[in-house]
Protein backbone atom coordinates (compact mmCIF):
# COMPACT_ATOMS: atom_id res chain seq x y z
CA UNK A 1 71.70 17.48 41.92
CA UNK A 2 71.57 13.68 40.55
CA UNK A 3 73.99 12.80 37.73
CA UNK A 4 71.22 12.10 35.80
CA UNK A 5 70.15 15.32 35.20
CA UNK A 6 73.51 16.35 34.01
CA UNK A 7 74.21 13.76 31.65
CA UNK A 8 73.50 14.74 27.93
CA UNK A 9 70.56 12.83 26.45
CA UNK A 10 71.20 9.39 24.79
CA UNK A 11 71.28 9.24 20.94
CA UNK A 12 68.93 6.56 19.53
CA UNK A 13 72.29 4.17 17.68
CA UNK A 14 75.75 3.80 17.78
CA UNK A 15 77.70 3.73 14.71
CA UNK A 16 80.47 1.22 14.25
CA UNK A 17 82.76 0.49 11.33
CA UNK A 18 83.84 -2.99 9.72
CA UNK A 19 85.63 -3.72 6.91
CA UNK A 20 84.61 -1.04 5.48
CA UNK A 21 81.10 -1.06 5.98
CA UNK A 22 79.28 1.22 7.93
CA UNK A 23 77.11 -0.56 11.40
CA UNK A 24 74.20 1.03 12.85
CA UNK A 25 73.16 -0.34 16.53
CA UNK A 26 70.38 1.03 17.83
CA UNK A 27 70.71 2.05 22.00
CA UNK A 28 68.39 1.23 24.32
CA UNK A 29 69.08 1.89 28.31
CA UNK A 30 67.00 -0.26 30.38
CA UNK A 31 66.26 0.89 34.19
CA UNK A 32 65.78 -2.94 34.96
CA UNK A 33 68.96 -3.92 33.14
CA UNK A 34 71.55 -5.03 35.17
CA UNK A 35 74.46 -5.24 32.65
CA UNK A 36 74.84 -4.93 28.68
CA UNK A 37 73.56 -6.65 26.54
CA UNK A 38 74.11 -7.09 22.02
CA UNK A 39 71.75 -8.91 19.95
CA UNK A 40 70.54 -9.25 16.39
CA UNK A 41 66.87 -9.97 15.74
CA UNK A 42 66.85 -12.68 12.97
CA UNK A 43 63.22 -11.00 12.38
CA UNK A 44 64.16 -7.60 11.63
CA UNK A 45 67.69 -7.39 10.88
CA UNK A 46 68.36 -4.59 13.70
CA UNK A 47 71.00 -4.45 16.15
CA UNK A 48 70.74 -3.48 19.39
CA UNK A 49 72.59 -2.75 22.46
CA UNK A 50 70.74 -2.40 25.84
CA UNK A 51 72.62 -0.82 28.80
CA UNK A 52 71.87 0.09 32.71
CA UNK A 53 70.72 2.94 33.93
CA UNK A 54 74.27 4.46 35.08
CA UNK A 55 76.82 2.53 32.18
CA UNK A 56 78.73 4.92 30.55
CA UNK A 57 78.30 5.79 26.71
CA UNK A 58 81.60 5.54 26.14
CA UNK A 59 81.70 2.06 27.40
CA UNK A 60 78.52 0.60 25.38
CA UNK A 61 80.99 2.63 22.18
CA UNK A 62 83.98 0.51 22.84
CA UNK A 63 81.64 -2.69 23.21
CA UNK A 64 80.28 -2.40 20.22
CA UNK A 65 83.42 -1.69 18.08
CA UNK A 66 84.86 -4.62 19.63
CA UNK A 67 82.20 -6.89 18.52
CA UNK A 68 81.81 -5.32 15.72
CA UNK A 69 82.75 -8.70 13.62
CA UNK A 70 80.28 -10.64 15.04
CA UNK A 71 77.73 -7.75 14.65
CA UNK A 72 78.50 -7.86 10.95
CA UNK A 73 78.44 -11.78 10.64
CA UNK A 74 75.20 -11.90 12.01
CA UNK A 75 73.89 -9.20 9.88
CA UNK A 76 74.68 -10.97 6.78
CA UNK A 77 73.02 -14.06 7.84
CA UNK A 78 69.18 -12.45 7.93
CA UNK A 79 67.37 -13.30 5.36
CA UNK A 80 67.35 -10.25 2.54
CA UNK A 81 63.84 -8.79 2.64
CA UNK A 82 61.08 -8.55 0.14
CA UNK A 83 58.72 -5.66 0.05
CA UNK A 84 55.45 -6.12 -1.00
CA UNK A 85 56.06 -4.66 -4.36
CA UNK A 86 54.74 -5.77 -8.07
CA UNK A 87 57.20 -8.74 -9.45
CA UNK A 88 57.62 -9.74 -5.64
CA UNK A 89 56.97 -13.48 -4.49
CA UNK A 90 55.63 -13.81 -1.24
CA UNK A 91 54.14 -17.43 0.24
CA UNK A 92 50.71 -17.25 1.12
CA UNK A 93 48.94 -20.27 2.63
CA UNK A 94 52.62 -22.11 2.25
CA UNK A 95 52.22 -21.47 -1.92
CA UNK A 96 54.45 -18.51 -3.34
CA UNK A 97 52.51 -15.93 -5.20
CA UNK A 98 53.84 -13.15 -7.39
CA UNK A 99 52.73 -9.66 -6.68
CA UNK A 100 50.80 -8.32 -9.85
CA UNK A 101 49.54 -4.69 -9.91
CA UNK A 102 46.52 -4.30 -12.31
CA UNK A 103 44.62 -1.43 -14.11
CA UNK A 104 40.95 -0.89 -13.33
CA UNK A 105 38.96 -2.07 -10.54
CA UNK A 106 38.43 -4.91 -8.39
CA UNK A 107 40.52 -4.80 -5.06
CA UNK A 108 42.69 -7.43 -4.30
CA UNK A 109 42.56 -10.95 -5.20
CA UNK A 110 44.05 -14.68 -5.87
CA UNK A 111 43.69 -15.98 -9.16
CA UNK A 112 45.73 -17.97 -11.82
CA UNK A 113 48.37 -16.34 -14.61
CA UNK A 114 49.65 -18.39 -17.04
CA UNK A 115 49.07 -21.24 -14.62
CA UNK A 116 50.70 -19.57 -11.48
CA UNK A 117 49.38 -18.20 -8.89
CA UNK A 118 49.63 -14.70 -8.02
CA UNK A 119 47.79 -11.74 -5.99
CA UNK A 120 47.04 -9.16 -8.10
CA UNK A 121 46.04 -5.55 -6.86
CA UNK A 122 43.86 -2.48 -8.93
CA UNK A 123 44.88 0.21 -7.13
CA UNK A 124 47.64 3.20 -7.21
CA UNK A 125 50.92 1.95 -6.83
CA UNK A 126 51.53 4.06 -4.37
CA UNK A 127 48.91 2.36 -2.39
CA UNK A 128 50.10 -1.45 -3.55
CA UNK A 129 51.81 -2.60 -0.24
CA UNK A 130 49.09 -1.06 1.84
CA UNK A 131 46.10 -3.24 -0.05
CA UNK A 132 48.56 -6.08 -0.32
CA UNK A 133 49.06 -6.40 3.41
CA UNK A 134 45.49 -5.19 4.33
CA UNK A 135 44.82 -8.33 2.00
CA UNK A 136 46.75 -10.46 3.75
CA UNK A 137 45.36 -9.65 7.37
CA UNK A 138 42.03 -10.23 5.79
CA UNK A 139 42.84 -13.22 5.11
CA UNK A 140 44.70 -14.53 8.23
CA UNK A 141 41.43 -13.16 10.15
CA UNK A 142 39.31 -15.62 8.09
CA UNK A 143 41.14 -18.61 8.65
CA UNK A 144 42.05 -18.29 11.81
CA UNK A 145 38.10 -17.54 13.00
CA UNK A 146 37.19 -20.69 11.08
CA UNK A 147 40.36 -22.33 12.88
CA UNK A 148 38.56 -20.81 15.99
CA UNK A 149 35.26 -21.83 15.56
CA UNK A 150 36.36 -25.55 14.47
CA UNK A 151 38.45 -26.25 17.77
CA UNK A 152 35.57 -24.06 19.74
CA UNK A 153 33.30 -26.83 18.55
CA UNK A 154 35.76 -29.43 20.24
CA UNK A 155 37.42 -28.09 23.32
CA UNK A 156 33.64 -26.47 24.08
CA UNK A 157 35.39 -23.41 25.19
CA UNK A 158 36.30 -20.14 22.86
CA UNK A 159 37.85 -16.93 23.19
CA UNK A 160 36.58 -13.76 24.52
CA UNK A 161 38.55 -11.63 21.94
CA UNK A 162 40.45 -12.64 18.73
CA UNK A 163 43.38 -9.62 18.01
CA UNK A 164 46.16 -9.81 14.99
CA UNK A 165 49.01 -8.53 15.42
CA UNK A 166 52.52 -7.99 13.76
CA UNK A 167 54.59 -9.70 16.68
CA UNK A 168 58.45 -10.40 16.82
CA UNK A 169 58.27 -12.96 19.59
CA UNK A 170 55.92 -14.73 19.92
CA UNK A 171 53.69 -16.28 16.70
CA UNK A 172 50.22 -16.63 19.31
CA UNK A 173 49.21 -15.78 23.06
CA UNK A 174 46.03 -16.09 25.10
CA UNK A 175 45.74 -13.59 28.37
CA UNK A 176 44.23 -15.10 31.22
CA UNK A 177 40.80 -13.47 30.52
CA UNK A 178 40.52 -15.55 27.38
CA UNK A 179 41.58 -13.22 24.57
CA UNK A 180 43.38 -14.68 21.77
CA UNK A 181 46.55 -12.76 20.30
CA UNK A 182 47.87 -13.94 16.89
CA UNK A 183 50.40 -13.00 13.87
CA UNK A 184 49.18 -12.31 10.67
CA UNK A 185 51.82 -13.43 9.52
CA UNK A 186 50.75 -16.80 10.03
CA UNK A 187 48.47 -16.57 6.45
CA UNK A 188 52.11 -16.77 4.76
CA UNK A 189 52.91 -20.85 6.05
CA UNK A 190 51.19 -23.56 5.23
CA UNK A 191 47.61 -24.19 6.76
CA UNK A 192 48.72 -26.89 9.13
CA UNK A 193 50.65 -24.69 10.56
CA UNK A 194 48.27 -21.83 11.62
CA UNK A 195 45.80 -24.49 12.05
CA UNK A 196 48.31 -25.78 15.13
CA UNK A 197 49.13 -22.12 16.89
CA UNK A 198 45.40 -22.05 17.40
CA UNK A 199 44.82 -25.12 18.35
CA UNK A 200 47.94 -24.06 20.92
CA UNK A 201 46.09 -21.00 21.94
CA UNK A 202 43.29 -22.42 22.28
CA UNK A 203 44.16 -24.94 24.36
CA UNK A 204 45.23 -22.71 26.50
CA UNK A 205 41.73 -21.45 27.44
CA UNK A 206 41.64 -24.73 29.86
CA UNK A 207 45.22 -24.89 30.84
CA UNK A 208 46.96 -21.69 31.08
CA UNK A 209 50.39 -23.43 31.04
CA UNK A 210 52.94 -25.82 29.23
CA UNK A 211 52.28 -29.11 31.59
CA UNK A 212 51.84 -32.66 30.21
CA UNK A 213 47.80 -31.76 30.67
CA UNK A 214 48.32 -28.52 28.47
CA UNK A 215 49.87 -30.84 25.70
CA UNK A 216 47.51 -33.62 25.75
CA UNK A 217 45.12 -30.91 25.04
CA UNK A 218 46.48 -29.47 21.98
CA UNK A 219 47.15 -32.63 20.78
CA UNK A 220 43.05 -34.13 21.03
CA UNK A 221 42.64 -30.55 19.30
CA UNK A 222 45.43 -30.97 16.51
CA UNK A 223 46.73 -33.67 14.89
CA UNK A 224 49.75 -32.15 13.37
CA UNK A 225 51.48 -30.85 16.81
CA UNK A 226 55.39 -31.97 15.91
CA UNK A 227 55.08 -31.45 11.99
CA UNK A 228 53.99 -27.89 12.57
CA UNK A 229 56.29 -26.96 15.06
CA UNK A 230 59.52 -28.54 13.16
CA UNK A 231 58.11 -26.53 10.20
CA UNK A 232 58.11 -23.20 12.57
CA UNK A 233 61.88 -23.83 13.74
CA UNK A 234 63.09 -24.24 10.57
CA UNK A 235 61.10 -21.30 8.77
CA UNK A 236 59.10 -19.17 11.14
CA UNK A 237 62.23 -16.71 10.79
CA UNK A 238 61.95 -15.93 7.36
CA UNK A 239 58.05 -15.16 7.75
CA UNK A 240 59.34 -11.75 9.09
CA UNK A 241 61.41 -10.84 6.04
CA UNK A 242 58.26 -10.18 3.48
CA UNK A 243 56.80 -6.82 4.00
């Protein structure tokens, strides 16, 4: 009978202590992996260790306790998150908004209090991070369709599909039948910069790589191709910690 029918299931973490404090890694075993492997997502804040097929528990245990310094160090430097809650501040279009849940009727919406501005919700407050974020994805759809249609206009090619997604990875992708993938998460920086990812995408409908042809491209389509990208390495990150 094959070993791996005798071996006990996998739990889903490992637990590891530092300092005090107690460190949840989340286990993953990997048929293609070929050794372990320990990383922090910046995004989410989880830890996880990914192992072949045939590694022993007990080895991925000691691993982790041994790094469990650098587990914790990397921990403390993701950015704390903010849950779409009343009093919250989130940045939408690049501009930070306070969360304001209001009595009566009348959805979601941006408006002006006391000369700030703010997205204010009538609803349960149960409900209030649902309708906040079904907000927001309204929104991201809207501007990046008119982002769409705009660069349509100019490359004289468009997309078979538009989908939004919450992705970890990657901020935009285009398939090679022409469908566009984006983050809604892209309605929280500033317009230049979601106005660039599509442009990126889109640009890809014509050359479905990263060559010197793909670039000149985005760059007839987008004006903005080195401002928006510095933006993205120096706060794309912390995009992922509102929500």
């Amino acid at each position: 009978m094959p070993l791996a029918f005798l071996r006990r299931p996998d739990p889903d973490h490992l637990e590891v202590h530092h300092e005090g404090a107690l460190l949840r890694i989340a286990l993953r075993r990997r048929d293609t992996a070929r050794r372990m492997t320990l990383r922090v997502s910046a995004a989410t804040g989880e830890a996880v260790i990914t192992l072949p097929p045939r590694l022993a528990l007990s080895t991925a245990q000691r691993f982790a306790a041994s790094h469990a310094g650098w587990i914790a160090g990397r921990l403390a430097r993701v950015p704390e998150r903010i849950p779409f809650e009343p009093g919250a501040e989130i940045p939408i279009r690049g501009e930070n908004h306070r969360l304001v849940l209001r009595e009566g009727r009348g959805g979601v919406r941006l408006e002006v209090d006391d000369g700030r501005p703010v997205l204010s919700a009538a609803c349960n407050e149960a409900h209030f991070p649902r309708r906040v974020r079904e907000a927001l994805m309204r929104a991201a759809r809207d501007d990046i369709g008119e982002a769409v249609e705009r660069h349509a206009a100019t490359l004289g090619q468009r997309p078979l599909r538009i989908t939004l997604r919450d992705t970890r990875s990657r901020w935009g992708s285009c398939t090679a039948r022409g469908e566009l993938n984006f983050s809604w998460r892209l309605i929280l920086a500033p317009p230049m910069v979601l106005d660039y990812l599509v442009a990126h995408e889109m640009a890809h409908l014509r050359e479905m790589n990263h060559s010197p042809r793909f670039w000149a491209v985005a760059r007839s389509l987008c004006g903005h191709v080195d401002a928006a990208e510095a933006w993205l390495k120096r706060n794309g990150t912390a995009l992922h910690r509102f929500g």
